[in-house]
Protein backbone atom coordinates (compact mmCIF):
# COMPACT_ATOMS: atom_id res chain seq x y z
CA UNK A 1 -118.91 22.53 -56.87
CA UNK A 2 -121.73 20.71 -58.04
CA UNK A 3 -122.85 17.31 -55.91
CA UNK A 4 -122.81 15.73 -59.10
CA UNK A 5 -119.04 15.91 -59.65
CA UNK A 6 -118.77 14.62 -56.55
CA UNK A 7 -119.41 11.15 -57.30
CA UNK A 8 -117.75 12.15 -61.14
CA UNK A 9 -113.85 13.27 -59.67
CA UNK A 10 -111.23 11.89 -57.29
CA UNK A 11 -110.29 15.21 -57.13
CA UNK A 12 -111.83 18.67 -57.36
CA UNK A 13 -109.32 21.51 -56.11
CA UNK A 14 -105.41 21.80 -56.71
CA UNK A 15 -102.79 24.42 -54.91
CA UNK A 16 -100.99 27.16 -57.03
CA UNK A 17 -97.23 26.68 -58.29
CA UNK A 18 -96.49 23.10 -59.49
CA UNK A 19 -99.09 21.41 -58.29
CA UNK A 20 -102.01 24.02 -60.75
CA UNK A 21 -99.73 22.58 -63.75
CA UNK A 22 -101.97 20.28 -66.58
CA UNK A 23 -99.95 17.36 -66.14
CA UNK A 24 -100.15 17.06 -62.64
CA UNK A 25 -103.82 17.86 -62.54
CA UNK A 26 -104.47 15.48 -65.25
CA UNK A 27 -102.10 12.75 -63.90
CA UNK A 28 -104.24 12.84 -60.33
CA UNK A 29 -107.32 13.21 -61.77
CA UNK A 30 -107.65 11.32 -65.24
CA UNK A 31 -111.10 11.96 -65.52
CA UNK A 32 -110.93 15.78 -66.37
CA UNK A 33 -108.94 18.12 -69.03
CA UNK A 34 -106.97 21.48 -67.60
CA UNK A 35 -107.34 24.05 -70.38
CA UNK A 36 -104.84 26.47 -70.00
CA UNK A 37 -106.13 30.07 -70.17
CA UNK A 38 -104.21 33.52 -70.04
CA UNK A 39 -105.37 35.14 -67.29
CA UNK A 40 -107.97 37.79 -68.27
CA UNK A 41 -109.11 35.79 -71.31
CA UNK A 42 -113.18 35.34 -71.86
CA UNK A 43 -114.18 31.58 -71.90
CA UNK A 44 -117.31 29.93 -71.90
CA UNK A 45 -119.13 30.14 -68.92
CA UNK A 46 -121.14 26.57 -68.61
CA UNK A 47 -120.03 23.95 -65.66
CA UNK A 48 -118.59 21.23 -66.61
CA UNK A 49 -117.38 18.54 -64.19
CA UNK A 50 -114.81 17.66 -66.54
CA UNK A 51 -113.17 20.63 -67.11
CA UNK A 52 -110.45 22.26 -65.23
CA UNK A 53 -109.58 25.83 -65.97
CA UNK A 54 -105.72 26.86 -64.87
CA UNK A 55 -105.08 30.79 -65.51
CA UNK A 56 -101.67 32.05 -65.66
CA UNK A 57 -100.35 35.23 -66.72
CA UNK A 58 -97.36 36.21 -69.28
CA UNK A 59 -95.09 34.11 -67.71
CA UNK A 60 -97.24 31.19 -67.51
CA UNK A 61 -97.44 30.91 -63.66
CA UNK A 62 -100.60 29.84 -62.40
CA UNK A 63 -102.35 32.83 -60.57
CA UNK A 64 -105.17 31.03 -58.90
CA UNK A 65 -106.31 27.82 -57.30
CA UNK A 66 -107.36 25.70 -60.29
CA UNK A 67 -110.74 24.38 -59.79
CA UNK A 68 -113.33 21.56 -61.71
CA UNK A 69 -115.85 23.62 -63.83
């Protein structure tokens, strides 16, 4: 992660299950959106410090560690 988030986020990484859900990353961290995206899906490839990306599959479990960017 960029050291300019650093000073931007209270908090940068998350843990799979229920903590990668939105609300929970958006409840501890109010300054960034989680955009839910099905795993395997293109998306836009700039950084953003305010952007959290949370992939899940078919089932909508989260199938990563959701990270700023």
């Amino acid at each position: 992660m960029s050291s300019i988030c650093q000073e931007f986020v209270a908090r940068a990484r998350w843990g799979e299950g229920r903590n990668g859900r939105r609300e929970t990353i958006e409840r501890e961290n109010p300054l960034v959106n989680a955009k839910i995206v099905l795993e395997g899906t293109p998306v836009i490839e700039n950084f953003d410090c305010r952007r959290v990306w949370v992939w899940v599959d078919e089932n909508n479990v989260v199938t990563c560690v959701p990270v700023i960017g």
